[in-house]
C-alpha atoms as a PDB file:
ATOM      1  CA  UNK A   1      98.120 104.467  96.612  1.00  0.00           C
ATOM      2  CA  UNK A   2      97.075 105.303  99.827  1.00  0.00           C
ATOM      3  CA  UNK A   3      95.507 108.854  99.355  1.00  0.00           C
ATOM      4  CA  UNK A   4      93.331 106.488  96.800  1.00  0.00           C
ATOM      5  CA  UNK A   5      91.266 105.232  99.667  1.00  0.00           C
ATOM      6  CA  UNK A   6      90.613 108.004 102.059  1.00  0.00           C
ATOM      7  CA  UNK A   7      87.591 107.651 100.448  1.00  0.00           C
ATOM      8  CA  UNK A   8      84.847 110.144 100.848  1.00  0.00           C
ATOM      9  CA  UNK A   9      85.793 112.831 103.284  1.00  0.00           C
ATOM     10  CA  UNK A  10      82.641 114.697 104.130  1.00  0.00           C
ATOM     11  CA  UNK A  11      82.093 118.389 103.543  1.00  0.00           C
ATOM     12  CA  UNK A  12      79.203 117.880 106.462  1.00  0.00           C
ATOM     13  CA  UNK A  13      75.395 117.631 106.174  1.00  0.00           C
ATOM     14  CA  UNK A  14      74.930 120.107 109.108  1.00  0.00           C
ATOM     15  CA  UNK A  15      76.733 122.696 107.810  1.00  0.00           C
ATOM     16  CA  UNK A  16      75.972 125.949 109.737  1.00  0.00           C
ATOM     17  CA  UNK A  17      73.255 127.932 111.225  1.00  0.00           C
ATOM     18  CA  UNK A  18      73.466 131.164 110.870  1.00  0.00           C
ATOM     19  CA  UNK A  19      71.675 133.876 113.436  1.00  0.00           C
ATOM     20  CA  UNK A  20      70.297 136.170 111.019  1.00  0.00           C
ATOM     21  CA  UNK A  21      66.432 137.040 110.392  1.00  0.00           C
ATOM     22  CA  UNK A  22      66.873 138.387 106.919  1.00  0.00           C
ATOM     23  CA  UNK A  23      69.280 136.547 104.052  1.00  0.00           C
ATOM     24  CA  UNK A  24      72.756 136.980 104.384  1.00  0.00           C
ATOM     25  CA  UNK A  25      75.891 136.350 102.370  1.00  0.00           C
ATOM     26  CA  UNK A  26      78.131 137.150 105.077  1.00  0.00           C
ATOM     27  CA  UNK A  27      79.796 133.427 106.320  1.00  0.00           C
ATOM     28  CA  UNK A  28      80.883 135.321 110.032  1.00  0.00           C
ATOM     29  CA  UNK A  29      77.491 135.106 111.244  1.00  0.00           C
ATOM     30  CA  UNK A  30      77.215 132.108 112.816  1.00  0.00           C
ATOM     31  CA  UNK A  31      76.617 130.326 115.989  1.00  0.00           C
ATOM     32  CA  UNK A  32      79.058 128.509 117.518  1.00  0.00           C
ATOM     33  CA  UNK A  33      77.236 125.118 118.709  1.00  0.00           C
ATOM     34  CA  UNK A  34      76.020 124.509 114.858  1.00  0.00           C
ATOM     35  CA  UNK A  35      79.263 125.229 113.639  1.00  0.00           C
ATOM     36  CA  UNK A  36      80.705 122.531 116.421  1.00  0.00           C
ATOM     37  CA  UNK A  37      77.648 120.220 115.557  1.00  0.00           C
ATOM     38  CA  UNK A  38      78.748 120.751 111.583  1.00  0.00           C
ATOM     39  CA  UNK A  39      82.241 119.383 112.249  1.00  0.00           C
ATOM     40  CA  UNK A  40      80.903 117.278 114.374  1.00  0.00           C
ATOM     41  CA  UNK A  41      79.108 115.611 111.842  1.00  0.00           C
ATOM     42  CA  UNK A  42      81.755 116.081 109.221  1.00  0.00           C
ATOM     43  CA  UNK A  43      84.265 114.224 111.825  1.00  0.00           C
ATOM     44  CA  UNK A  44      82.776 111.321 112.167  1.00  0.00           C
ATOM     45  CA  UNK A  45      81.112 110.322 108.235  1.00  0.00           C
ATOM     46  CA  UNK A  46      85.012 111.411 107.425  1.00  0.00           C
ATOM     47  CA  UNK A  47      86.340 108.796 109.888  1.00  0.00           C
ATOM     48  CA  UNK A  48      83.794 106.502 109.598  1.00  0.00           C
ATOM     49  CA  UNK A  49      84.368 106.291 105.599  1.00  0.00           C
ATOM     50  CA  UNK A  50      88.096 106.300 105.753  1.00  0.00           C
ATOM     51  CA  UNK A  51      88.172 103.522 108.148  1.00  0.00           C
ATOM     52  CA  UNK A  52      86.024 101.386 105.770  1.00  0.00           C
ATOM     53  CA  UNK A  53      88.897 102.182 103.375  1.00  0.00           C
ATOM     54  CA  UNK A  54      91.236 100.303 106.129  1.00  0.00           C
ATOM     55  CA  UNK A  55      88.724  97.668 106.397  1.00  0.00           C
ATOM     56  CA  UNK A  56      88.462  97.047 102.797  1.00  0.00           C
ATOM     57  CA  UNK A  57      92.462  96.669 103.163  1.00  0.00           C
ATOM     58  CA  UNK A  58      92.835  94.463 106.015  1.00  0.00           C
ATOM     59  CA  UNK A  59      90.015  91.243 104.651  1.00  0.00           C
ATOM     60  CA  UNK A  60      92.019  91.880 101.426  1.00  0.00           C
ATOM     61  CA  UNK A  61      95.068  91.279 102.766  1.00  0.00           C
ATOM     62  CA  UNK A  62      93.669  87.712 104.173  1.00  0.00           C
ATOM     63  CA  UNK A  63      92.905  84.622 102.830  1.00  0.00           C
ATOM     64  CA  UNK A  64      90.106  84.004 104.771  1.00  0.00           C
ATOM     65  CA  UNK A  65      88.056  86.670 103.405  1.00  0.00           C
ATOM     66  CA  UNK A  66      88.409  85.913  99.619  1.00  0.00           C
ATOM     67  CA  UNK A  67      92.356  87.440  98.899  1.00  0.00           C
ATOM     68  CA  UNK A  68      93.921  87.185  95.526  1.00  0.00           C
ATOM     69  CA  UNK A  69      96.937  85.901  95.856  1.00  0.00           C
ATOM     70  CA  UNK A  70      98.494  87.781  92.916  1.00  0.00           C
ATOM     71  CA  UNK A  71      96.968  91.086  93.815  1.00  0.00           C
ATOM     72  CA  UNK A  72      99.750  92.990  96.367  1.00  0.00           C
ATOM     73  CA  UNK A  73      98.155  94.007  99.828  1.00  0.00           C
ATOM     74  CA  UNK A  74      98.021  97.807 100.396  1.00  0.00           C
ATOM     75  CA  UNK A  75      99.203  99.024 103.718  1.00  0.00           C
ATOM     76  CA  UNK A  76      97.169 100.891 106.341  1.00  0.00           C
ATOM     77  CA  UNK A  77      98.655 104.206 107.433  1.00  0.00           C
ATOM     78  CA  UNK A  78      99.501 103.604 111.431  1.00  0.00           C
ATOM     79  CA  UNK A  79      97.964 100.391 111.420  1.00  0.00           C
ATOM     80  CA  UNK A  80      98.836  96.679 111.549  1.00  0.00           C
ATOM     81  CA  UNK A  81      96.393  93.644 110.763  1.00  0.00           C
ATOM     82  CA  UNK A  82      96.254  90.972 113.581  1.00  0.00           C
ATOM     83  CA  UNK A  83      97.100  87.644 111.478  1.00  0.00           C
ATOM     84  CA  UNK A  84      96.295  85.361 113.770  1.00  0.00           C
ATOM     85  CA  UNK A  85      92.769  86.145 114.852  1.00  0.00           C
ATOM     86  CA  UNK A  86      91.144  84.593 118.041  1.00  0.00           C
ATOM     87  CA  UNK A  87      87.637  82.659 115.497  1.00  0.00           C
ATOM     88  CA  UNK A  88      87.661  82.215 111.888  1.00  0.00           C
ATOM     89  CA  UNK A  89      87.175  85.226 109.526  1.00  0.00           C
ATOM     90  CA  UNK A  90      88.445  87.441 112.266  1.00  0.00           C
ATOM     91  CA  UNK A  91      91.412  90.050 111.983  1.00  0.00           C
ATOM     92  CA  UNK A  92      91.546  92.926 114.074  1.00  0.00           C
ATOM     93  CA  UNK A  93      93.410  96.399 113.231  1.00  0.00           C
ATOM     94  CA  UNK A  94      95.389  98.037 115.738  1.00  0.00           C
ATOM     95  CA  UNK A  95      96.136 101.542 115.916  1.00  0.00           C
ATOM     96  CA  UNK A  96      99.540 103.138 116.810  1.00  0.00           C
ATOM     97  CA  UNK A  97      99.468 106.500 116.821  1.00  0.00           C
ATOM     98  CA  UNK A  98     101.496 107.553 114.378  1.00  0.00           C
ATOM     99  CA  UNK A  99     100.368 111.336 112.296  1.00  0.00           C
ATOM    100  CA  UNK A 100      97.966 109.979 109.264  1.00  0.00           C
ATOM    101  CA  UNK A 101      96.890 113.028 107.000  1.00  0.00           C
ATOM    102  CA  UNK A 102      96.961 115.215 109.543  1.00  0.00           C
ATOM    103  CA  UNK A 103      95.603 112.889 112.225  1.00  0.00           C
ATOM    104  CA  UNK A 104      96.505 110.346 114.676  1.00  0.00           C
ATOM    105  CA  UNK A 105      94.899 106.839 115.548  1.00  0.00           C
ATOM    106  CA  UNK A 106      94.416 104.685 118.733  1.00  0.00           C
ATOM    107  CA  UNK A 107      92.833 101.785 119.459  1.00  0.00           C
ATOM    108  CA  UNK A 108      91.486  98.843 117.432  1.00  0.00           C
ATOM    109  CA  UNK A 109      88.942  97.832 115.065  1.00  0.00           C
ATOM    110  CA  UNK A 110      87.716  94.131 115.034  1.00  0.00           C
ATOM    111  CA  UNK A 111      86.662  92.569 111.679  1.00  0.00           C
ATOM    112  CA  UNK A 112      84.375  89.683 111.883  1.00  0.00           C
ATOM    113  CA  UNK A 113      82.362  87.699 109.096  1.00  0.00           C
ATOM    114  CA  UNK A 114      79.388  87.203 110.154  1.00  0.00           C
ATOM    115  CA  UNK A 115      77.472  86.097 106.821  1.00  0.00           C
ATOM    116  CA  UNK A 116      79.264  84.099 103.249  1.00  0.00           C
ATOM    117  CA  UNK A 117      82.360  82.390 103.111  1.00  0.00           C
ATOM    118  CA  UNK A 118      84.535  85.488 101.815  1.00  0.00           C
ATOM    119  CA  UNK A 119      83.962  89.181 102.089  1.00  0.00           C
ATOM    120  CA  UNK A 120      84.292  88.146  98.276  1.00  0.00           C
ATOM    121  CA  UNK A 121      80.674  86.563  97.931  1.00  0.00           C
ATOM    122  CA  UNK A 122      78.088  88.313  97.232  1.00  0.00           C
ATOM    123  CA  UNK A 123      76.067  89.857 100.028  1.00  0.00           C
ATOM    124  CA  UNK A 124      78.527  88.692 102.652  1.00  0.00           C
ATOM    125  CA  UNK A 125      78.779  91.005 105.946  1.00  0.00           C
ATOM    126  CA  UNK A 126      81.599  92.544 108.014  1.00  0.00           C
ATOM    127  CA  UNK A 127      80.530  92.808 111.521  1.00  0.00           C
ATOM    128  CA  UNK A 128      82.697  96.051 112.462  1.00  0.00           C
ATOM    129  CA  UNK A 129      83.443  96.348 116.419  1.00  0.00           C
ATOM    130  CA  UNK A 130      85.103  99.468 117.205  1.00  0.00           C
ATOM    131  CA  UNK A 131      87.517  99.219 120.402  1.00  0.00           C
ATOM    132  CA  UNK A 132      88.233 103.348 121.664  1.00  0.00           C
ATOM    133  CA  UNK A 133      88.717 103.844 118.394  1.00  0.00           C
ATOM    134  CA  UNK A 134      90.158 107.236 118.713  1.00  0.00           C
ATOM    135  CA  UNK A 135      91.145 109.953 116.252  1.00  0.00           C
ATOM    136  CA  UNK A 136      92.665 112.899 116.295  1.00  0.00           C
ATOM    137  CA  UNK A 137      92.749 115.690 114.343  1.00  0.00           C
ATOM    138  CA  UNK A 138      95.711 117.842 114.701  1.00  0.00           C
ATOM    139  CA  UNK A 139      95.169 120.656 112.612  1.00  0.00           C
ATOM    140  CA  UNK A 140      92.224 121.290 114.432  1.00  0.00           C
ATOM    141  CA  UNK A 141      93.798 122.261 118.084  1.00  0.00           C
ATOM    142  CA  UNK A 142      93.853 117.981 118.690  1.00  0.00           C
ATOM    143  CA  UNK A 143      89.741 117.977 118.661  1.00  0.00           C
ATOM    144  CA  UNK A 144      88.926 114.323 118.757  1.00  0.00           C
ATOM    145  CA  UNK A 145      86.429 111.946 118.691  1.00  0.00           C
ATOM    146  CA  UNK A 146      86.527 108.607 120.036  1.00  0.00           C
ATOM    147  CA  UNK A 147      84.425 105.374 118.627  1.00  0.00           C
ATOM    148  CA  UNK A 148      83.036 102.899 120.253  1.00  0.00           C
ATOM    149  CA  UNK A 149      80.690  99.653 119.149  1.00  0.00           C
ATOM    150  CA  UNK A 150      79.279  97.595 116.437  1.00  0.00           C
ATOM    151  CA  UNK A 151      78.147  98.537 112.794  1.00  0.00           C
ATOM    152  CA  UNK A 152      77.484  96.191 109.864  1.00  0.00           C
ATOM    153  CA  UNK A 153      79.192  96.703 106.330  1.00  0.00           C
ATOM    154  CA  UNK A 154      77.461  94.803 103.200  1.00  0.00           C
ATOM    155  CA  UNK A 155      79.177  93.754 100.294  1.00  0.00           C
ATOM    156  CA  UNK A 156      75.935  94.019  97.519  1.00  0.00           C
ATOM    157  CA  UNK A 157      77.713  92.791  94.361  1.00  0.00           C
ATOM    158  CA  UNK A 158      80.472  90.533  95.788  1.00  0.00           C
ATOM    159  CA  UNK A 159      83.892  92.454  95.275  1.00  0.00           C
ATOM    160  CA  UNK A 160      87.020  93.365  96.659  1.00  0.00           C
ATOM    161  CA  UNK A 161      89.181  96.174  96.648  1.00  0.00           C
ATOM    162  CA  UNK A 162      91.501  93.918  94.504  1.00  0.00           C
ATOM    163  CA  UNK A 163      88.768  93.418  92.122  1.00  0.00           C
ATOM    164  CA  UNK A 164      87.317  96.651  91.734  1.00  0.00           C
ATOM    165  CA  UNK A 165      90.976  98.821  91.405  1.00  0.00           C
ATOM    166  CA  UNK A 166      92.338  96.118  88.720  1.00  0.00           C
ATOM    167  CA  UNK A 167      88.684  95.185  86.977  1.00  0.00           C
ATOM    168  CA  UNK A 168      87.282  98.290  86.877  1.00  0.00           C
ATOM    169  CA  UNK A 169      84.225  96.924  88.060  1.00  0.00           C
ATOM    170  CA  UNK A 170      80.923  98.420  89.782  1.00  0.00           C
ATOM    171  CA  UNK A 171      80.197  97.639  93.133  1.00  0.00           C
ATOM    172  CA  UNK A 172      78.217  98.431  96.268  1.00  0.00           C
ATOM    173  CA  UNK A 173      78.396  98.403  99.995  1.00  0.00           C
ATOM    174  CA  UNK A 174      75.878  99.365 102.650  1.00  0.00           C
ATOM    175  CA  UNK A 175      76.865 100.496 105.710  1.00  0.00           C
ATOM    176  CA  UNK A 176      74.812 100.368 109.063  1.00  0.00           C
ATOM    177  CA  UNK A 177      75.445 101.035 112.517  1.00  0.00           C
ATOM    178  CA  UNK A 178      71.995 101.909 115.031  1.00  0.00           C
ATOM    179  CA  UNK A 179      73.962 102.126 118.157  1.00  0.00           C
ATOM    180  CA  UNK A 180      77.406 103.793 117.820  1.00  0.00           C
ATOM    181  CA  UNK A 181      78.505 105.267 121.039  1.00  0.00           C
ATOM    182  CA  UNK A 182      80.983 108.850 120.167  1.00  0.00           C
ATOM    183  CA  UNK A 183      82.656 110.835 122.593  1.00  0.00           C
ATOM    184  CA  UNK A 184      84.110 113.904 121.812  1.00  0.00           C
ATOM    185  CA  UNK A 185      86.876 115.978 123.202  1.00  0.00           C
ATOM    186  CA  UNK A 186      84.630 117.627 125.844  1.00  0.00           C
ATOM    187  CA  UNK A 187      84.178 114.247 127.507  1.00  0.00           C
ATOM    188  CA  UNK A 188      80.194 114.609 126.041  1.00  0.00           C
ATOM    189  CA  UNK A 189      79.382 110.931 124.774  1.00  0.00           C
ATOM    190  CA  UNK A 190      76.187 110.499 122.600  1.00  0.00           C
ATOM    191  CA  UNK A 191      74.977 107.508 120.488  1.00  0.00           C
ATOM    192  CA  UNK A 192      74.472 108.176 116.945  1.00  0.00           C
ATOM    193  CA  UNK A 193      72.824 105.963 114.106  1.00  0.00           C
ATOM    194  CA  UNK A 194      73.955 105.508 110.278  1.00  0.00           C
ATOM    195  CA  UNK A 195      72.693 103.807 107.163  1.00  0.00           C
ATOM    196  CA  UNK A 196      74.085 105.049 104.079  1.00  0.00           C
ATOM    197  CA  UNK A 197      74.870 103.119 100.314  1.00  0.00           C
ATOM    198  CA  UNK A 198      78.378 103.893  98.661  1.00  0.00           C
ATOM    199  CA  UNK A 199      78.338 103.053  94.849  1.00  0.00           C
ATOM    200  CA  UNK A 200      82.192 103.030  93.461  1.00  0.00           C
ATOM    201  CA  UNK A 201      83.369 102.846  89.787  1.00  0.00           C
ATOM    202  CA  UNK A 202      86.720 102.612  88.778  1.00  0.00           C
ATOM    203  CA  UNK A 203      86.910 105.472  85.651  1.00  0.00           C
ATOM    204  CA  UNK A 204      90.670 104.861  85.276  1.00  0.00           C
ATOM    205  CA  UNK A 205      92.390 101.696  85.542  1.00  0.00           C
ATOM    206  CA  UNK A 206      95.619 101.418  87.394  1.00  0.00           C
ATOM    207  CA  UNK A 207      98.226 103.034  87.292  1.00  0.00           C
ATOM    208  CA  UNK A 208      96.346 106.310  86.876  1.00  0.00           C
ATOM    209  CA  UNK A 209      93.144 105.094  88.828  1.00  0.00           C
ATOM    210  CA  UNK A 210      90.614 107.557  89.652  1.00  0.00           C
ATOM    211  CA  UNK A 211      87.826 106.177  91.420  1.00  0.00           C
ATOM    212  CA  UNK A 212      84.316 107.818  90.927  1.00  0.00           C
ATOM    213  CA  UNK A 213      81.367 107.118  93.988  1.00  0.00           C
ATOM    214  CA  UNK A 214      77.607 107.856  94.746  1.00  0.00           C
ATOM    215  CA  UNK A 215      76.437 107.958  98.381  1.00  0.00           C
ATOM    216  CA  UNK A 216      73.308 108.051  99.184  1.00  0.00           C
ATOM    217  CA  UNK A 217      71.094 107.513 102.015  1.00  0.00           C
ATOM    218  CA  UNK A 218      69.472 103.718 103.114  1.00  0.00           C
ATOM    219  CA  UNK A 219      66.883 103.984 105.626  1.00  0.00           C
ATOM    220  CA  UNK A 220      63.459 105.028 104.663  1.00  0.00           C
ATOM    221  CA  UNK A 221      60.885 106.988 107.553  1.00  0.00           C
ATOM    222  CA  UNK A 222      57.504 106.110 107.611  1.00  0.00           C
ATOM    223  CA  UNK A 223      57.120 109.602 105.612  1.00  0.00           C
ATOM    224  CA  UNK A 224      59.157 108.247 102.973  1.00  0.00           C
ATOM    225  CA  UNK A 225      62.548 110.689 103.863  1.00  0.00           C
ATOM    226  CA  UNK A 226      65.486 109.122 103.573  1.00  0.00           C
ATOM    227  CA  UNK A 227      68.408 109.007 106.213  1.00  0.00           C
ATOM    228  CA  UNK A 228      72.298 109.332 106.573  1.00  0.00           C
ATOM    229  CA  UNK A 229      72.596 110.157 110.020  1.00  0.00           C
ATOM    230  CA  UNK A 230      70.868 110.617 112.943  1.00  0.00           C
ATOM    231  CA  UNK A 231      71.121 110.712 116.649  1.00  0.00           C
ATOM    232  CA  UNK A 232      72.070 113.722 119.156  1.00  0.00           C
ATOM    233  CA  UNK A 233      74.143 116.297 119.203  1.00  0.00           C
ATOM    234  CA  UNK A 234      76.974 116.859 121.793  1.00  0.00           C
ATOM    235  CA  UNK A 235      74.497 120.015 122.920  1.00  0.00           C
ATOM    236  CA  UNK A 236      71.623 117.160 123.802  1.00  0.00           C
ATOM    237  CA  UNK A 237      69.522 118.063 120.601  1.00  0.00           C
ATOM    238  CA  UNK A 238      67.854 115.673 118.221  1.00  0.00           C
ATOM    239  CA  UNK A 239      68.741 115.736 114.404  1.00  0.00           C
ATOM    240  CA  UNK A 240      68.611 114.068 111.140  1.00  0.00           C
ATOM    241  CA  UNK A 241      69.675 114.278 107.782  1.00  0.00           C
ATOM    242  CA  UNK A 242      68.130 113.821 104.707  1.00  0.00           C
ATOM    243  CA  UNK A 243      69.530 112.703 101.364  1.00  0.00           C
ATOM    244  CA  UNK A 244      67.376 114.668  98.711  1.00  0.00           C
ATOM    245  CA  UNK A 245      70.249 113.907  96.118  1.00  0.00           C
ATOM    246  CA  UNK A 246      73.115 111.327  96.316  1.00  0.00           C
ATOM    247  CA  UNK A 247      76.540 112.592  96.814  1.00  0.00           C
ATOM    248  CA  UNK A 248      78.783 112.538  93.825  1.00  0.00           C
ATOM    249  CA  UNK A 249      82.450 112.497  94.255  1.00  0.00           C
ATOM    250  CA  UNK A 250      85.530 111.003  92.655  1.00  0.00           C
ATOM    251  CA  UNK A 251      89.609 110.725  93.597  1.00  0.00           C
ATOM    252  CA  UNK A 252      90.437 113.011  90.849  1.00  0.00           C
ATOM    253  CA  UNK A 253      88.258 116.101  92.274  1.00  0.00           C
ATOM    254  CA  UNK A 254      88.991 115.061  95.748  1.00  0.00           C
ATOM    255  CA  UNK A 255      86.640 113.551  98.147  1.00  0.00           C
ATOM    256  CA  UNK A 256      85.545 116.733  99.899  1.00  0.00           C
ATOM    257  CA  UNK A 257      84.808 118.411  96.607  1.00  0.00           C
ATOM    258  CA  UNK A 258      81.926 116.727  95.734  1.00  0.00           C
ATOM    259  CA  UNK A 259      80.432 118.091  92.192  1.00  0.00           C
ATOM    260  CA  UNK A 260      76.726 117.043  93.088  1.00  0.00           C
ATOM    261  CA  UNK A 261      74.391 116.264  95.948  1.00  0.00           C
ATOM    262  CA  UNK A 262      72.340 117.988  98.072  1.00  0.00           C
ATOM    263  CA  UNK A 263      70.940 117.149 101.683  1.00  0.00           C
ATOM    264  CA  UNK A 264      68.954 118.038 104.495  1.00  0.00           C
ATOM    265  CA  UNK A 265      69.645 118.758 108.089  1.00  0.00           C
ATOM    266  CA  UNK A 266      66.252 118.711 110.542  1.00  0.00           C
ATOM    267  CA  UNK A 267      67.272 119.291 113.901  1.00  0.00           C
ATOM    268  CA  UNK A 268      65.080 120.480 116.933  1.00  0.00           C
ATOM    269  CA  UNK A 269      65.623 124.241 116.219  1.00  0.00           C
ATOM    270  CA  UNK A 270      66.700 124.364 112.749  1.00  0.00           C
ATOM    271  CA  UNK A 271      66.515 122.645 109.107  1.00  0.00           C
ATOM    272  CA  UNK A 272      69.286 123.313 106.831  1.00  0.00           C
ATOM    273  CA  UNK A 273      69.933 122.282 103.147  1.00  0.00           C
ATOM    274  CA  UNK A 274      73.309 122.419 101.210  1.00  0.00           C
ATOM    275  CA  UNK A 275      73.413 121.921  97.956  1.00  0.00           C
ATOM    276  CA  UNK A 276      77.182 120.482  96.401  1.00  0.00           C
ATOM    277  CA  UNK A 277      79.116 121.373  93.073  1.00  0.00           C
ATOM    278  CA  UNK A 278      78.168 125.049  92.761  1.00  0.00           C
ATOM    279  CA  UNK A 279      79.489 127.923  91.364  1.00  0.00           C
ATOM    280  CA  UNK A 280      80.591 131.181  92.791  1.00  0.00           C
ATOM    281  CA  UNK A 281      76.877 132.289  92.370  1.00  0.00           C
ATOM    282  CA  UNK A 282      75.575 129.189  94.456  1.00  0.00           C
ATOM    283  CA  UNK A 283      74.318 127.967  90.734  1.00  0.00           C
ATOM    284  CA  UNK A 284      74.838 123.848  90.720  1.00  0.00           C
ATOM    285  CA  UNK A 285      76.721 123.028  87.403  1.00  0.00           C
ATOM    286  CA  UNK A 286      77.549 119.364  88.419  1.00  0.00           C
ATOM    287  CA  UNK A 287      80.977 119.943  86.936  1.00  0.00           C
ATOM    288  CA  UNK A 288      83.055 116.763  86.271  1.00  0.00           C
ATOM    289  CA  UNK A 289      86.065 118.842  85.319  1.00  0.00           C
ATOM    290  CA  UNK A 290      86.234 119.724  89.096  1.00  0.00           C
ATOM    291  CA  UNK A 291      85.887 123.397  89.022  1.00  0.00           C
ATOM    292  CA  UNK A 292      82.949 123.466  91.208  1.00  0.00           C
ATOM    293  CA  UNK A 293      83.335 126.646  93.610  1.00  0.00           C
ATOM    294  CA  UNK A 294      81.680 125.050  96.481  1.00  0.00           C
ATOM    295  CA  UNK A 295      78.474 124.327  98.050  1.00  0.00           C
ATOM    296  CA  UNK A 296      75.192 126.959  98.901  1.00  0.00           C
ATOM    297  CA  UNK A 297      73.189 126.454 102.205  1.00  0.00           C
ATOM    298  CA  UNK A 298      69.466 127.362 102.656  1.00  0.00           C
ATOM    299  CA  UNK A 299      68.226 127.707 106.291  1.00  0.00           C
ATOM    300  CA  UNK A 300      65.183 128.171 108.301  1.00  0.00           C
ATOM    301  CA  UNK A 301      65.198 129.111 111.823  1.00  0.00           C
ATOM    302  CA  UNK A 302      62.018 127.360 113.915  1.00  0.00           C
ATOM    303  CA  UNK A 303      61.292 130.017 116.491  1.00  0.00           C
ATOM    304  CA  UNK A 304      60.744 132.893 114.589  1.00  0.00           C
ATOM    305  CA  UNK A 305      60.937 131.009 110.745  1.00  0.00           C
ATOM    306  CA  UNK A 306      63.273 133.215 109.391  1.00  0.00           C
ATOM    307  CA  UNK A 307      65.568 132.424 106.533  1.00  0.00           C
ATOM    308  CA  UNK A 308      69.247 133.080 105.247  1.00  0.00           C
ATOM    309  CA  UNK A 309      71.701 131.551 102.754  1.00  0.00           C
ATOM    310  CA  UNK A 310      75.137 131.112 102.498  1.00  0.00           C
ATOM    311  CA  UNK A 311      77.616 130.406  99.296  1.00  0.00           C
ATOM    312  CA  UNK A 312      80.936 128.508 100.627  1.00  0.00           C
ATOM    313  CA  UNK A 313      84.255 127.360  98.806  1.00  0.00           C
ATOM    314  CA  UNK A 314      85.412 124.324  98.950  1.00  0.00           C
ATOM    315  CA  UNK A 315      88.372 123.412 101.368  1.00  0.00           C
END
């Protein structure tokens, strides 16, 4: 059960930049501070997703927030829920340590409602405080990156894990933070923005359950783009990205093998599109029998407006 709810780890928006002036095939040719900014990016949508999934857990778990008594609580890998919060529809999660899927986890992450009388009700919202929220990734030479403050999770259609797992129901939440402070492990710490829309459908009912979701972007610009993520890199550049299709995903496939989407990545030197669910011929075939090769990237380099493209497996 609990693989069901790493939901949505990211395959990145920012993929890579590659140095060439003419296209290119060859995936070696790359620079190294896109590739950082690329997992980077990946890190934190990853982390930032699969601790909604322990959010999600902990309000269930708590009659406060709307529980079902005969629904069982799920457990949080490495966590524990704070029963006896400090105000009313208030439970914090506190981090151990112990190895997650290849990670570790410190710190704590405050759960507050702020709006409805359960997380339950329709259009009720989570305040979410992180406290050094820090993860680790330990298959990547313990690279971490460390949260810290507020973001706002909306429930649109008034559900609960409970509900949506044993109902088979649709439901949305919107996620936004303007203001969350990162630091990664070079000691750089830069302040990054989020506003994104996750659509989930239960497909298959427990036992089986496979759980199908569409992310897609939820702020508008005054030129009508719409934005995942934004804010500055760990190199002190500017950058954005662009939802030009939602993200498709579901449990069965795996998270990080989405089998449609595409985005945008503008940043002050370079824009960058990948396009999800391809073939080995960078052909999208939006296949739902999960045998999508991987994802193709685009690129256009500002200075001199050259181009490449890449084709790249999945994970």
């Amino acid at each position: 059960m609990k693989n069901n709810f790493k939901t949505l780890t990211a395959i990145g928006m920012c993929l890579l930049l590659l140095a060439a002036c003419t296209k290119t095939k060859d995936n070696n040719t790359t620079t190294s501070d896109p590739k950082q900014h690329n997992q980077d990016v990946n890190n934190v949508k990853s982390e930032s997703d699969n601790s909604n999934s322990d959010i999600n857990t902990a309000v269930n778990g708590n009659s406060t927030f709307g529980k079902n008594g005969s629904v069982e609580s799920l457990a949080i890998c490495g966590g524990s829920v704070d029963t006896t919060p400090n105000t009313a529809h208030s439970v914090t999660i506190t981090y151990d340590g112990s190895e997650c899927y290849g990670r570790r986890r410190t710190g704590q992450i405050i759960i507050t409602l702020v709006s409805g009388t359960h997380w339950s009700d329709q259009g009720a919202v989570l305040k979410i405080t992180y406290k050094e929220y820090k993860v680790i990734f330990i298959n990547n030479n313990n690279h971490y990156v460390t949260f810290n403050g507020t973001k706002y999770l909306t429930d649109v259609n008034g559900i609960t894990w409970a509900t949506l797992i044993t109902g088979g129901s649709l439901g949305q939440i919107k996620e936004r933070g303007d203001s969350l402070s990162l630091t990664f492990e070079d000691n750089t710490s830069r302040v990054w923005g989020v506003a994104r829309k996750t659509t989930y459908l239960v497909t298959t009912p427990l036992p089986s359950l496979v759980i199908s979701s569409t992310v897609d972007g939820d702020s508008i610009t005054p030129d009508n783009r719409t934005l995942d993520t934004w804010g500055t890199t760990r190199f002190g550049t500017h950058f954005s990205v662009q939802v030009n299709q939602a993200w498709q995903s579901n449990s069965a496939c795996g998270w990080w093998k989405p089998i449609a989407g595409m985005y945008t990545c503008v940043a002050d030197n370079f824009t960058l599109s990948a396009t999800f669910g391809v073939n080995s011929s960078g052909v999208a075939i939006n296949a739902t029998d999960c045998t999508a090769y991987g994802y193709k990237l685009d690129w256009t380099i500002n200075a001199n407006n050259s181009t490449g493209e890449a084709i790249l497996p999945y994970w």
